[in-house]
PDB file of N, CA and C in Angstrom:
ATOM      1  N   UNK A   1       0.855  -1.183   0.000  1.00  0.00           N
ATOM      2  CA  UNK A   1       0.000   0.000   0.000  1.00  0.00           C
ATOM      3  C   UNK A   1       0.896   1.240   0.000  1.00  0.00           C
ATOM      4  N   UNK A   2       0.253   2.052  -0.881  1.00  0.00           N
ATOM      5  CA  UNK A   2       1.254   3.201  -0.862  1.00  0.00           C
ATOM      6  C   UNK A   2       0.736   4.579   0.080  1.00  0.00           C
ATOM      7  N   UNK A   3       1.109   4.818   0.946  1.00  0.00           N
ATOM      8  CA  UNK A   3       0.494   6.372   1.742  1.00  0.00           C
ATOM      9  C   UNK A   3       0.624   7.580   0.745  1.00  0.00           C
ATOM     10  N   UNK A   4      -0.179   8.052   0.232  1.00  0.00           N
ATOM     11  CA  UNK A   4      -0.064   9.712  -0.546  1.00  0.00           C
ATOM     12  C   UNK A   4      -0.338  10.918   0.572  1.00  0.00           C
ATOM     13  N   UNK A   5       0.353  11.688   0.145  1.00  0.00           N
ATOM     14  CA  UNK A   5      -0.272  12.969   1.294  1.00  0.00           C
ATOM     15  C   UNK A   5      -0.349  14.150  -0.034  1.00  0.00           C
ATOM     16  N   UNK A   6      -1.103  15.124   0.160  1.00  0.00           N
ATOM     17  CA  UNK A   6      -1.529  15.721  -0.364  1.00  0.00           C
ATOM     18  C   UNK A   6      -1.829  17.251   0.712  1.00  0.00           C
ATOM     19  N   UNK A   7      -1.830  18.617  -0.335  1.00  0.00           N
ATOM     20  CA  UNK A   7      -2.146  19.321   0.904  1.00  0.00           C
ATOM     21  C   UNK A   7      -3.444  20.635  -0.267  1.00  0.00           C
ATOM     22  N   UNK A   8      -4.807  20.328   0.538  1.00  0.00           N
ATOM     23  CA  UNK A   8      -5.755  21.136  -0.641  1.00  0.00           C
ATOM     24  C   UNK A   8      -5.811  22.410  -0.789  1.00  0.00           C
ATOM     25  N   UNK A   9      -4.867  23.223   0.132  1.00  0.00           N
ATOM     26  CA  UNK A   9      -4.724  24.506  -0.145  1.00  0.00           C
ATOM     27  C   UNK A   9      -3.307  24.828  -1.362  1.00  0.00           C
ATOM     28  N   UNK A  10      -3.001  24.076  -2.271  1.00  0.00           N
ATOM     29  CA  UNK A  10      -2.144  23.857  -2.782  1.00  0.00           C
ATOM     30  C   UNK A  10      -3.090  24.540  -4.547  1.00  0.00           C
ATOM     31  N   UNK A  11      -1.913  25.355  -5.216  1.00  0.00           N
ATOM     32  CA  UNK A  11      -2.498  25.784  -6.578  1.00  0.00           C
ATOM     33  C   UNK A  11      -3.831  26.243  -6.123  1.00  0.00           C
ATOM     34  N   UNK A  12      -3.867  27.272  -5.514  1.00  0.00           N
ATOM     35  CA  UNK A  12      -5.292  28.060  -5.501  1.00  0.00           C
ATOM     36  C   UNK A  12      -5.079  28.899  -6.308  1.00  0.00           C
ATOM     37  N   UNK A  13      -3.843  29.182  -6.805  1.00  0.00           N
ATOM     38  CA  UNK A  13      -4.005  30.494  -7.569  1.00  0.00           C
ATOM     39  C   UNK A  13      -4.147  30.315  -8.948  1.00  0.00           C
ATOM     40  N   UNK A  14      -4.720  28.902  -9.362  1.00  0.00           N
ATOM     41  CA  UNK A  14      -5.065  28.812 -10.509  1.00  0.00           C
ATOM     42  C   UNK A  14      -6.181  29.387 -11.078  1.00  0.00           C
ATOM     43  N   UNK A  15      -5.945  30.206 -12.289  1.00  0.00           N
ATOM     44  CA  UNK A  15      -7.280  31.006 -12.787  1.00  0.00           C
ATOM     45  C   UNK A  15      -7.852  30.840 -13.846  1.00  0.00           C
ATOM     46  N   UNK A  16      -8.828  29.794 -13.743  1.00  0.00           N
ATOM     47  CA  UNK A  16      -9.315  28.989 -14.978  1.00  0.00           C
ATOM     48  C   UNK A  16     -10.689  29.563 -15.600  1.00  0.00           C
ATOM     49  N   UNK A  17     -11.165  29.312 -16.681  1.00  0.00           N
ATOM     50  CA  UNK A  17     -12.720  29.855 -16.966  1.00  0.00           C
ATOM     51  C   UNK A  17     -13.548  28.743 -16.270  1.00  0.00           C
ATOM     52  N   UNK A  18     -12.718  27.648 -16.145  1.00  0.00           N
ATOM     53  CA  UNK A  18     -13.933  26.700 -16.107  1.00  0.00           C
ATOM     54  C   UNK A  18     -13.299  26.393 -14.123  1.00  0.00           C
ATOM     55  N   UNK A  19     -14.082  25.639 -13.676  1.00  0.00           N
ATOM     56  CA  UNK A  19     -13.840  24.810 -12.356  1.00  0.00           C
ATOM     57  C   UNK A  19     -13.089  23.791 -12.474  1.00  0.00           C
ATOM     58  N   UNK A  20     -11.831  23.626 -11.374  1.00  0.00           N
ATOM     59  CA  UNK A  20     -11.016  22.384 -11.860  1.00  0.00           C
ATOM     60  C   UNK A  20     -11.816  21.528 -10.706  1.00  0.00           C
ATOM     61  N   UNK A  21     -11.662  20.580 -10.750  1.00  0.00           N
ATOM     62  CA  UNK A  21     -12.351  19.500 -10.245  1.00  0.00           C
ATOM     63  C   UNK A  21     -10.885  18.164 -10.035  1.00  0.00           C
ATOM     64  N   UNK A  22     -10.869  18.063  -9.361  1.00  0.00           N
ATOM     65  CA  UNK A  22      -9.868  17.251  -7.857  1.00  0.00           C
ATOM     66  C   UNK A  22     -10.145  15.709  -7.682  1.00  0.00           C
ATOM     67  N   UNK A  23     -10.267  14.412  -8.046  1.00  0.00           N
ATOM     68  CA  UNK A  23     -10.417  14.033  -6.778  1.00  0.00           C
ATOM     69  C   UNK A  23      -9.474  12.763  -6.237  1.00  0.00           C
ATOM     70  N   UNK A  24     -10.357  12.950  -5.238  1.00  0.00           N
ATOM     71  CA  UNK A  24      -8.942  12.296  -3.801  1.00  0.00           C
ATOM     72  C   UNK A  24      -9.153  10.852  -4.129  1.00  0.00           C
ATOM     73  N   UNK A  25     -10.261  10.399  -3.975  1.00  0.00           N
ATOM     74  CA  UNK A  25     -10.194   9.223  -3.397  1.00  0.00           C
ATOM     75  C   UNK A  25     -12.108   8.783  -3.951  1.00  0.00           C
ATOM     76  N   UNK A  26     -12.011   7.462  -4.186  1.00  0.00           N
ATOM     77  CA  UNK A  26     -13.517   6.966  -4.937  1.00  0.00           C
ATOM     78  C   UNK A  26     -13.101   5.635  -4.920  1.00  0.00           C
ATOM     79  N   UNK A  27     -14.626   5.082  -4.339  1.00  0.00           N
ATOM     80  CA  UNK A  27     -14.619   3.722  -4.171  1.00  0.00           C
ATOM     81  C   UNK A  27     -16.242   3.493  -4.993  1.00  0.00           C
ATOM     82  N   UNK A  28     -16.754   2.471  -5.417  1.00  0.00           N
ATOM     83  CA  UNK A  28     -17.674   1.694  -5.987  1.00  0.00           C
ATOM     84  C   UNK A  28     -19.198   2.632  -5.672  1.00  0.00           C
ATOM     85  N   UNK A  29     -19.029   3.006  -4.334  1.00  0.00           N
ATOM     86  CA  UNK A  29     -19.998   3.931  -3.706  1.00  0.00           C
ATOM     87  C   UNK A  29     -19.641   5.370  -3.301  1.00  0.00           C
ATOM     88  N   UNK A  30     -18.753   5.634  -3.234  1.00  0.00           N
ATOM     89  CA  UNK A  30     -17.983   6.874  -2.702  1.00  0.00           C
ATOM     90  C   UNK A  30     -17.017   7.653  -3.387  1.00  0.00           C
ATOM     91  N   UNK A  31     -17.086   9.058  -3.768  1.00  0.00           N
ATOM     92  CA  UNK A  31     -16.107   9.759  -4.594  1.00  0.00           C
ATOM     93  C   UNK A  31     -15.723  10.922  -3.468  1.00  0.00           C
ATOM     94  N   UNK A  32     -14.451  10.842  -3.283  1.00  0.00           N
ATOM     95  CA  UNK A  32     -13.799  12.856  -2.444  1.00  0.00           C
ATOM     96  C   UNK A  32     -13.277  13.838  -3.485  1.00  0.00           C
ATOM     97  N   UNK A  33     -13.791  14.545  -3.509  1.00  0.00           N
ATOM     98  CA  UNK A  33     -13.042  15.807  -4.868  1.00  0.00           C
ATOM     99  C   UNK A  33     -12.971  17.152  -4.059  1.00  0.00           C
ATOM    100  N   UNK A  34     -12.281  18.010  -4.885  1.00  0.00           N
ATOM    101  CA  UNK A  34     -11.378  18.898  -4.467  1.00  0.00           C
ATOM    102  C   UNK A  34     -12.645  19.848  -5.654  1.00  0.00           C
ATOM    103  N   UNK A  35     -13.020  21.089  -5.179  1.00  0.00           N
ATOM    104  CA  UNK A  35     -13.744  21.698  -6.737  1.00  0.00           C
ATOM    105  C   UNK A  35     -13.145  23.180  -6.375  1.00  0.00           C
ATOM    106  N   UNK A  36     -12.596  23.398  -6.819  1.00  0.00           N
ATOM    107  CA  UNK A  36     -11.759  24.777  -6.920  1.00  0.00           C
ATOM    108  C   UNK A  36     -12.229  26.059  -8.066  1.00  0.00           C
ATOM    109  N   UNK A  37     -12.971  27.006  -7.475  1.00  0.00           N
ATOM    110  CA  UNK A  37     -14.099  27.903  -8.400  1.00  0.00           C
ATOM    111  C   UNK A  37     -13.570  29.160  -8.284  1.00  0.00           C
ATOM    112  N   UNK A  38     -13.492  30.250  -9.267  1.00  0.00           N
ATOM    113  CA  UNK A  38     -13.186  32.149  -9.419  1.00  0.00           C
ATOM    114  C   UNK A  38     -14.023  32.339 -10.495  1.00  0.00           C
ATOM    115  N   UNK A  39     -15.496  32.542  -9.445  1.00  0.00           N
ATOM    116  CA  UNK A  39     -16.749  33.650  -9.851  1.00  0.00           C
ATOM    117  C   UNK A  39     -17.901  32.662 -10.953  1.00  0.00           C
ATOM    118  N   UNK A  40     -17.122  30.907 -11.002  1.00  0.00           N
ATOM    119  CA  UNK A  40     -18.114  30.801 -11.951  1.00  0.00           C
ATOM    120  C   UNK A  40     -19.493  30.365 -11.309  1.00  0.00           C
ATOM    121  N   UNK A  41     -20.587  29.940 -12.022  1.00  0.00           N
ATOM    122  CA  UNK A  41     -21.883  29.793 -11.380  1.00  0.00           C
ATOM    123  C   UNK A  41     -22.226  28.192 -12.533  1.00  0.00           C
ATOM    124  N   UNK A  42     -23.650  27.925 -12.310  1.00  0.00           N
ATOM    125  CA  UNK A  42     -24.030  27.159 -13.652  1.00  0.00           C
ATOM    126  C   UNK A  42     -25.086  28.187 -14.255  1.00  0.00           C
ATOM    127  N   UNK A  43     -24.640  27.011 -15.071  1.00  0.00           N
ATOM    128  CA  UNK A  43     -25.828  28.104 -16.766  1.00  0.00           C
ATOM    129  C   UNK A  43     -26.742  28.372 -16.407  1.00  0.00           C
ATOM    130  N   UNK A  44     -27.120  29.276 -17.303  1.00  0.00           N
ATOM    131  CA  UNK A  44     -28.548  29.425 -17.390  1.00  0.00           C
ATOM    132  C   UNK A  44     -29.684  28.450 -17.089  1.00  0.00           C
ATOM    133  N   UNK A  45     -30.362  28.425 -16.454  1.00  0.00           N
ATOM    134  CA  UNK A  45     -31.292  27.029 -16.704  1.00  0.00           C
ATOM    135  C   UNK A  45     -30.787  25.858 -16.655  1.00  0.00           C
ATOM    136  N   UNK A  46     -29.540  25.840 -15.952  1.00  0.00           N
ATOM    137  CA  UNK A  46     -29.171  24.068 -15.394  1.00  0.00           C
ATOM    138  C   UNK A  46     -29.371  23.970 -14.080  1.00  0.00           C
ATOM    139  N   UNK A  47     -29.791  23.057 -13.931  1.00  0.00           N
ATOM    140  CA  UNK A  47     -30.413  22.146 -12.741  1.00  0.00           C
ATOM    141  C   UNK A  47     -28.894  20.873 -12.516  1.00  0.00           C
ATOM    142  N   UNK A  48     -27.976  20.848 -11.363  1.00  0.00           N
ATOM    143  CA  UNK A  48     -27.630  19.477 -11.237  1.00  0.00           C
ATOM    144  C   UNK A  48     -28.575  18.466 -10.684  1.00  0.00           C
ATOM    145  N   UNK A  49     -29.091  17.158 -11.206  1.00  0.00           N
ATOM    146  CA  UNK A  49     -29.906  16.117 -10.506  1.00  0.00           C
ATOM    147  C   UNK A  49     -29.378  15.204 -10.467  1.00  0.00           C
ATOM    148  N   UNK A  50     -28.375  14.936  -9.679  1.00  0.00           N
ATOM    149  CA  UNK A  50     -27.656  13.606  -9.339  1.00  0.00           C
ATOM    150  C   UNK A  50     -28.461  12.044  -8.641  1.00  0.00           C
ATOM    151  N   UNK A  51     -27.910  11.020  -9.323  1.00  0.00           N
ATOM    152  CA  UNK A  51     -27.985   9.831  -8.503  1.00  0.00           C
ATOM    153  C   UNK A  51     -27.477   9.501  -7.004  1.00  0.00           C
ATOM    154  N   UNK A  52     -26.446  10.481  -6.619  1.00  0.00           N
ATOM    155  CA  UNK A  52     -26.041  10.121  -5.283  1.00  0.00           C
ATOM    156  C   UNK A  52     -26.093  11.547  -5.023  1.00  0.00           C
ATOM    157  N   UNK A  53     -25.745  10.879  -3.265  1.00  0.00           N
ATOM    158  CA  UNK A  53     -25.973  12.149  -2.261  1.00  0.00           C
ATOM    159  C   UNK A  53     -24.695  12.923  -2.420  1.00  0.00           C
ATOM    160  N   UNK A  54     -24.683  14.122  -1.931  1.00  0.00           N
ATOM    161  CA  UNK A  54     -23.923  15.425  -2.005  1.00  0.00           C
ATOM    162  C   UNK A  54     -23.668  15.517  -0.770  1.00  0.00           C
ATOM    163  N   UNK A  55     -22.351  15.655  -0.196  1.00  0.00           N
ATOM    164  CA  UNK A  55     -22.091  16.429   1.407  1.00  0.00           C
ATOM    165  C   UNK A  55     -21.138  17.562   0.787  1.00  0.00           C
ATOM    166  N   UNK A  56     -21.282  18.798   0.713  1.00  0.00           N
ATOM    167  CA  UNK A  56     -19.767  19.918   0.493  1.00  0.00           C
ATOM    168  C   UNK A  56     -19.573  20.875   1.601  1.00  0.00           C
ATOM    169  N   UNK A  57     -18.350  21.155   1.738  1.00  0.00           N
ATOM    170  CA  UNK A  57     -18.016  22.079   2.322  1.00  0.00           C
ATOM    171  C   UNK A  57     -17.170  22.884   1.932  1.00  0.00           C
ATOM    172  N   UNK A  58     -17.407  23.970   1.988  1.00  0.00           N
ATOM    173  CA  UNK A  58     -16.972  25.631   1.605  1.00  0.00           C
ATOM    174  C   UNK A  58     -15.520  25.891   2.418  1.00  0.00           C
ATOM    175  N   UNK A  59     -14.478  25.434   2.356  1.00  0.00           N
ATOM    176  CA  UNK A  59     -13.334  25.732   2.854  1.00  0.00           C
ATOM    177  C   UNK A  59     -12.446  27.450   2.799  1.00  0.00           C
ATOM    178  N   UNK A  60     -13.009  27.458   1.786  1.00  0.00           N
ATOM    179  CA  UNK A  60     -12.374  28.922   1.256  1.00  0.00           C
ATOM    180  C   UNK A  60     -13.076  29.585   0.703  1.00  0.00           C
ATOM    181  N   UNK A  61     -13.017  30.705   0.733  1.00  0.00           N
ATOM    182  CA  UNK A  61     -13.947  31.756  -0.397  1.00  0.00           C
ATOM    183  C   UNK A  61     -15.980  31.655   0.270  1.00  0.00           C
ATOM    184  N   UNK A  62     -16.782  31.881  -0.665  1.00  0.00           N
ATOM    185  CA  UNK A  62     -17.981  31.795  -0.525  1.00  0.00           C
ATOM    186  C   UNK A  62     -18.627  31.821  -1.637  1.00  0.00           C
ATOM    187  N   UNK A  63     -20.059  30.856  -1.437  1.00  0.00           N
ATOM    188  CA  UNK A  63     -21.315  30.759  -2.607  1.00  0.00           C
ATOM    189  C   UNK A  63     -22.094  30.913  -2.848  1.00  0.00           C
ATOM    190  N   UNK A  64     -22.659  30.572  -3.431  1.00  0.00           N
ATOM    191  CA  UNK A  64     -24.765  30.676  -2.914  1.00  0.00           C
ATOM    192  C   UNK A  64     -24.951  29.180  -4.202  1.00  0.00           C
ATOM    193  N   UNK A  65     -25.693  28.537  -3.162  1.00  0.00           N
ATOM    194  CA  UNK A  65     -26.411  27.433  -3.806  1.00  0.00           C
ATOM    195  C   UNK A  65     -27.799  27.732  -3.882  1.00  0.00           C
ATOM    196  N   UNK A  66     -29.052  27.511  -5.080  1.00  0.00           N
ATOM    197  CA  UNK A  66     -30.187  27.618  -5.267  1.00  0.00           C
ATOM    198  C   UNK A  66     -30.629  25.863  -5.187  1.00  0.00           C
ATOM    199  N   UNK A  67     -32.120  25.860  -4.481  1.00  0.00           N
ATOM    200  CA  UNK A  67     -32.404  24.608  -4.771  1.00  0.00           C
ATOM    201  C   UNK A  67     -33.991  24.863  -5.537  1.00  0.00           C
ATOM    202  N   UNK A  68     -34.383  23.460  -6.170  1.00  0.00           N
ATOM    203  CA  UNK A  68     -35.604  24.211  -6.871  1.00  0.00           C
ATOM    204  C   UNK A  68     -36.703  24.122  -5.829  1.00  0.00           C
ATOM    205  N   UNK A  69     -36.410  23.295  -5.166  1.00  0.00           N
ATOM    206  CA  UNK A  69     -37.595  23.247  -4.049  1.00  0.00           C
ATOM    207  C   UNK A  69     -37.604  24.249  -3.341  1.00  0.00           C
ATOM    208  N   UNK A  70     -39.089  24.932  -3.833  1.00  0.00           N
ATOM    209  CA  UNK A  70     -39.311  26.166  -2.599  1.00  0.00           C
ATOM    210  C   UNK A  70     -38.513  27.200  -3.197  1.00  0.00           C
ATOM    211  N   UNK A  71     -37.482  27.280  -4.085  1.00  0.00           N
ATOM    212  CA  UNK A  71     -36.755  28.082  -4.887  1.00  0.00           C
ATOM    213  C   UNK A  71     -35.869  29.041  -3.236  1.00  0.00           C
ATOM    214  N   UNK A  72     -35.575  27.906  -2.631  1.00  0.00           N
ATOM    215  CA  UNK A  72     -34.864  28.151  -1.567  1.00  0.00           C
ATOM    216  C   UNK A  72     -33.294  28.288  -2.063  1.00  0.00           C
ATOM    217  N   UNK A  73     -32.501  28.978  -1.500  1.00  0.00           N
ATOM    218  CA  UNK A  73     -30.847  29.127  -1.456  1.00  0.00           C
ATOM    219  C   UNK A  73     -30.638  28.852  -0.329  1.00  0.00           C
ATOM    220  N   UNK A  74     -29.128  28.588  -0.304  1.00  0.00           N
ATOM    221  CA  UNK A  74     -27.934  28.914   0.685  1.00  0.00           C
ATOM    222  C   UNK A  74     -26.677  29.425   0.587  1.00  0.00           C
ATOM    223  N   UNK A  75     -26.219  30.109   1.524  1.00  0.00           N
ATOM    224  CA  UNK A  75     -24.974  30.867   1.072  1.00  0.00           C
ATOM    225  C   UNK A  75     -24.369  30.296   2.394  1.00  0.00           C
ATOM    226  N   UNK A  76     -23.124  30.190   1.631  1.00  0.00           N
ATOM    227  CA  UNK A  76     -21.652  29.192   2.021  1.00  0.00           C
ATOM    228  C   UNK A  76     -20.748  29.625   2.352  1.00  0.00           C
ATOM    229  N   UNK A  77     -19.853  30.037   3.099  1.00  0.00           N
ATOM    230  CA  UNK A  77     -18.720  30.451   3.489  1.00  0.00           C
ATOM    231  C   UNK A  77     -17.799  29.399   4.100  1.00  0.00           C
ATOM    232  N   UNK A  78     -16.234  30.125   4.592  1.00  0.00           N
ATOM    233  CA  UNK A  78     -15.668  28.917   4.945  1.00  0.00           C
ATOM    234  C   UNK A  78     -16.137  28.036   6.358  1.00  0.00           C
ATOM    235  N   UNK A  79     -16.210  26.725   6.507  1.00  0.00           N
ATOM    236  CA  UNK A  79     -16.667  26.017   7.421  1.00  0.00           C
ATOM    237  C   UNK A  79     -18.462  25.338   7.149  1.00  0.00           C
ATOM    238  N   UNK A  80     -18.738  26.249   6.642  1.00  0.00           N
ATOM    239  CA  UNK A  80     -20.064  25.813   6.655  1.00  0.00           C
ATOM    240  C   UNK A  80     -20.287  24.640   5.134  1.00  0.00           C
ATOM    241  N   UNK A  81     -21.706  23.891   5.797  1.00  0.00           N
ATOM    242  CA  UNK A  81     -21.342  22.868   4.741  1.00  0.00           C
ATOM    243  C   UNK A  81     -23.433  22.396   4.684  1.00  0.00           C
ATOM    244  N   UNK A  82     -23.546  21.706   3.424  1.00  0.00           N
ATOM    245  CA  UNK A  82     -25.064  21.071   3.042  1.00  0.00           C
ATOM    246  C   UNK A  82     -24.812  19.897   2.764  1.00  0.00           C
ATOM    247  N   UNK A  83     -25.946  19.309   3.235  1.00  0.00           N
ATOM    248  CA  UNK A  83     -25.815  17.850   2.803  1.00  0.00           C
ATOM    249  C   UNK A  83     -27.278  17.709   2.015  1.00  0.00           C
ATOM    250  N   UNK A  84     -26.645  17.441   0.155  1.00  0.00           N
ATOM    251  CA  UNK A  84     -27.966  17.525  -1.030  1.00  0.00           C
ATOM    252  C   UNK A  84     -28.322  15.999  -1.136  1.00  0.00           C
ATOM    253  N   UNK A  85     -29.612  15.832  -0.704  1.00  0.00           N
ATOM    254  CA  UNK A  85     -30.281  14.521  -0.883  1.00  0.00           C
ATOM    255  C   UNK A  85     -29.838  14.522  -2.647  1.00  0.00           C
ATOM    256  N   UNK A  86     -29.738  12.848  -2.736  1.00  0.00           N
ATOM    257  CA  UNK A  86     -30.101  12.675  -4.472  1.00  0.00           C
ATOM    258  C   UNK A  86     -31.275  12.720  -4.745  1.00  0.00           C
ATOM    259  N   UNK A  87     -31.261  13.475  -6.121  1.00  0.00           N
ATOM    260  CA  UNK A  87     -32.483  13.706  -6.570  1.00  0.00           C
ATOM    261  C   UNK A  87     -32.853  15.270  -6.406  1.00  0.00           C
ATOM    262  N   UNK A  88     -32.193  16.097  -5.226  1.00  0.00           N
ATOM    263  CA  UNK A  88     -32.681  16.916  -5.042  1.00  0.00           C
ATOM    264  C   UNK A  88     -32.051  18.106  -6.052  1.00  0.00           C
ATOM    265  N   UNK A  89     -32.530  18.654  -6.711  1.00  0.00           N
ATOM    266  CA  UNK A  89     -31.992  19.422  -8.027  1.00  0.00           C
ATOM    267  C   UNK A  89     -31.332  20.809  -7.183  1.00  0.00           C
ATOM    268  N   UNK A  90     -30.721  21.379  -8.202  1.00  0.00           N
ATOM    269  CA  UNK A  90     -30.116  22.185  -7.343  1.00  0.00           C
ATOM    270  C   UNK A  90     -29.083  22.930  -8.331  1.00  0.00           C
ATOM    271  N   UNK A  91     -28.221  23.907  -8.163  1.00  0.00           N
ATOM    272  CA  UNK A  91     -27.532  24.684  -9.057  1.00  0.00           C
ATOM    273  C   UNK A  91     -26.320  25.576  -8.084  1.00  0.00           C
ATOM    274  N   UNK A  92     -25.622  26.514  -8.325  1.00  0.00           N
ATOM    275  CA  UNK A  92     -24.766  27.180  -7.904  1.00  0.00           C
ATOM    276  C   UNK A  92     -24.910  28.432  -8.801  1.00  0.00           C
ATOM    277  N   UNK A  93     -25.386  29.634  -8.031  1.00  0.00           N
ATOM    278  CA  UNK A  93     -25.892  30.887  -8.104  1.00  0.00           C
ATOM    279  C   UNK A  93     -24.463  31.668  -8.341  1.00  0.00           C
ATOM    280  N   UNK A  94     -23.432  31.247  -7.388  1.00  0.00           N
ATOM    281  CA  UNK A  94     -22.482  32.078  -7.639  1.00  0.00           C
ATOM    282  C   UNK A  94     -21.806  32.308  -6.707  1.00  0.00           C
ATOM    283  N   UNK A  95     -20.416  32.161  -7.355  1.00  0.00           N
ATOM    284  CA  UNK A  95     -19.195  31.765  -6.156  1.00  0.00           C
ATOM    285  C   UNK A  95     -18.026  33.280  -6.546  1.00  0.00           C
ATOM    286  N   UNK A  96     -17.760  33.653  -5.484  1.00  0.00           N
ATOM    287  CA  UNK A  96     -16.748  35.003  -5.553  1.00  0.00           C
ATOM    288  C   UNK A  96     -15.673  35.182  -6.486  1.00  0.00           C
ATOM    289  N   UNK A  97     -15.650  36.412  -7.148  1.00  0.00           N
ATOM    290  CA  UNK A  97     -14.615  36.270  -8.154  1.00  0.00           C
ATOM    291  C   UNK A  97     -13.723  37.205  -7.655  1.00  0.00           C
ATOM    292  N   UNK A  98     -14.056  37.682  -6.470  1.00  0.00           N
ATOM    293  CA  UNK A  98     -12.600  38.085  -5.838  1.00  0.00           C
ATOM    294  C   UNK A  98     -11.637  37.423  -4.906  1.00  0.00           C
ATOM    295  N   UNK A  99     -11.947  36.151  -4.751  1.00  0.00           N
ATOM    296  CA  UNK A  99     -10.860  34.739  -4.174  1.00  0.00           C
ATOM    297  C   UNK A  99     -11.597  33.969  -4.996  1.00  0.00           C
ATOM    298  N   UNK A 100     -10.553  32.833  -4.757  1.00  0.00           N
ATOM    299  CA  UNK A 100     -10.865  31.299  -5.287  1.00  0.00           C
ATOM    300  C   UNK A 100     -11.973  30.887  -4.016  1.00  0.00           C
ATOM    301  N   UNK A 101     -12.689  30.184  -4.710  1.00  0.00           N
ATOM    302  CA  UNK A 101     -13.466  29.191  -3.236  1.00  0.00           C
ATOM    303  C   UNK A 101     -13.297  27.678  -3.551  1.00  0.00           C
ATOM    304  N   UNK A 102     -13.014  27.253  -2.549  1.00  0.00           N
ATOM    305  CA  UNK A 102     -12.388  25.666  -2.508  1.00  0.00           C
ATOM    306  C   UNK A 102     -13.439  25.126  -2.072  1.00  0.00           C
ATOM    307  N   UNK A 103     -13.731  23.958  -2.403  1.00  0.00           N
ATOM    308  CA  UNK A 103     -14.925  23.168  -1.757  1.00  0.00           C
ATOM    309  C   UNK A 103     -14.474  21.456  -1.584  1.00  0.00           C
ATOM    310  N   UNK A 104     -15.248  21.200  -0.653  1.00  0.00           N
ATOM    311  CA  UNK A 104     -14.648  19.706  -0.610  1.00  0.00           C
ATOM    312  C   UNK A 104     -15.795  18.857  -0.785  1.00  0.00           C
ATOM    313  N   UNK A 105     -16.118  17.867  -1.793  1.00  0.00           N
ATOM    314  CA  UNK A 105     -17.151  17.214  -1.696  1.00  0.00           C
ATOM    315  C   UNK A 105     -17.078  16.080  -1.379  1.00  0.00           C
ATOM    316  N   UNK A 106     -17.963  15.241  -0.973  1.00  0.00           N
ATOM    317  CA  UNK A 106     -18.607  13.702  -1.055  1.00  0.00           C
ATOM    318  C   UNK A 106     -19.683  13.205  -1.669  1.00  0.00           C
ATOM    319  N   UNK A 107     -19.433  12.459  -2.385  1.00  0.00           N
ATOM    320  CA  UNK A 107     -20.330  11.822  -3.133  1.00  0.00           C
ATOM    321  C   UNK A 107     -20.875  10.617  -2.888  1.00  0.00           C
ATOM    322  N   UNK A 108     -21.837  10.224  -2.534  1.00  0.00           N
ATOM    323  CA  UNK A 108     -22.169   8.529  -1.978  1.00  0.00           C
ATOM    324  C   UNK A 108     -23.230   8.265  -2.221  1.00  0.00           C
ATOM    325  N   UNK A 109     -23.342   6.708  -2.842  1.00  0.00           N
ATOM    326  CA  UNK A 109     -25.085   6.220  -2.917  1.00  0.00           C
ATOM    327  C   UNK A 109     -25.393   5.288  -1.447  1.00  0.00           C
ATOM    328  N   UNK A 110     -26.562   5.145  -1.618  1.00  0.00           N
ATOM    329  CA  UNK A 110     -27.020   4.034  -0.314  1.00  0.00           C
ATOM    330  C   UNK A 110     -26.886   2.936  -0.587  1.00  0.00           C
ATOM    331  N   UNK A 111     -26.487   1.951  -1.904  1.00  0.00           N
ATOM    332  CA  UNK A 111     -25.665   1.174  -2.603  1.00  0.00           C
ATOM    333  C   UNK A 111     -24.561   0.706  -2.442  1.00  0.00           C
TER     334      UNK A 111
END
């Protein structure tokens, strides 16, 4: 077995159009990613509706997540974190384009 260490405050100052996307570690049921964002949001009229559940947390920077239910948001800063049922649709309103915002996700089915 090999030990990796890794450190996620590492290349923040990358300044991409798009979101780089990270990840650590994924098993059969389980994915860890790294999502590293400056100011982007989703499109117009996209909805993410995933098969598995969502846990993220906002390490750096800040967001605003929209969900369609109830056309409720949340806004994210560092420490704070949501946990998105699957299924539950949902989008990203918009993440600061004056820092990077780092996020850490989990991905898991009940599978």
């Amino acid at each position: 077995m090999r030990i990796i260490t890794k450190n996620l405050f590492d290349k923040l100052a990358i300044d991409s159009p798009e979101e780089v996307v990270t990840i650590l570690a994924e098993s059969k049921s389980t994915r860890i990613e790294t999502i590293l964002s400056h100011g982007q949001a989703s499109p117009e009229g996209f909805w993410y509706d995933q098969l598995e559940h969502e846990w993220v947390v906002v390490l750096k920077g800040s967001a605003r997540l929209r969900f369609e239910v109830d056309n409720q948001h949340v806004d994210l800063g560092p420490g704070e974190c949501v946990l998105i049922p699957a299924g539950c649709r949902h989008r990203v309103e918009w993440t600061n384009p004056a820092e990077p915002t780092l996020w850490l996700a989990i991905f898991y089915s009940d599978s």
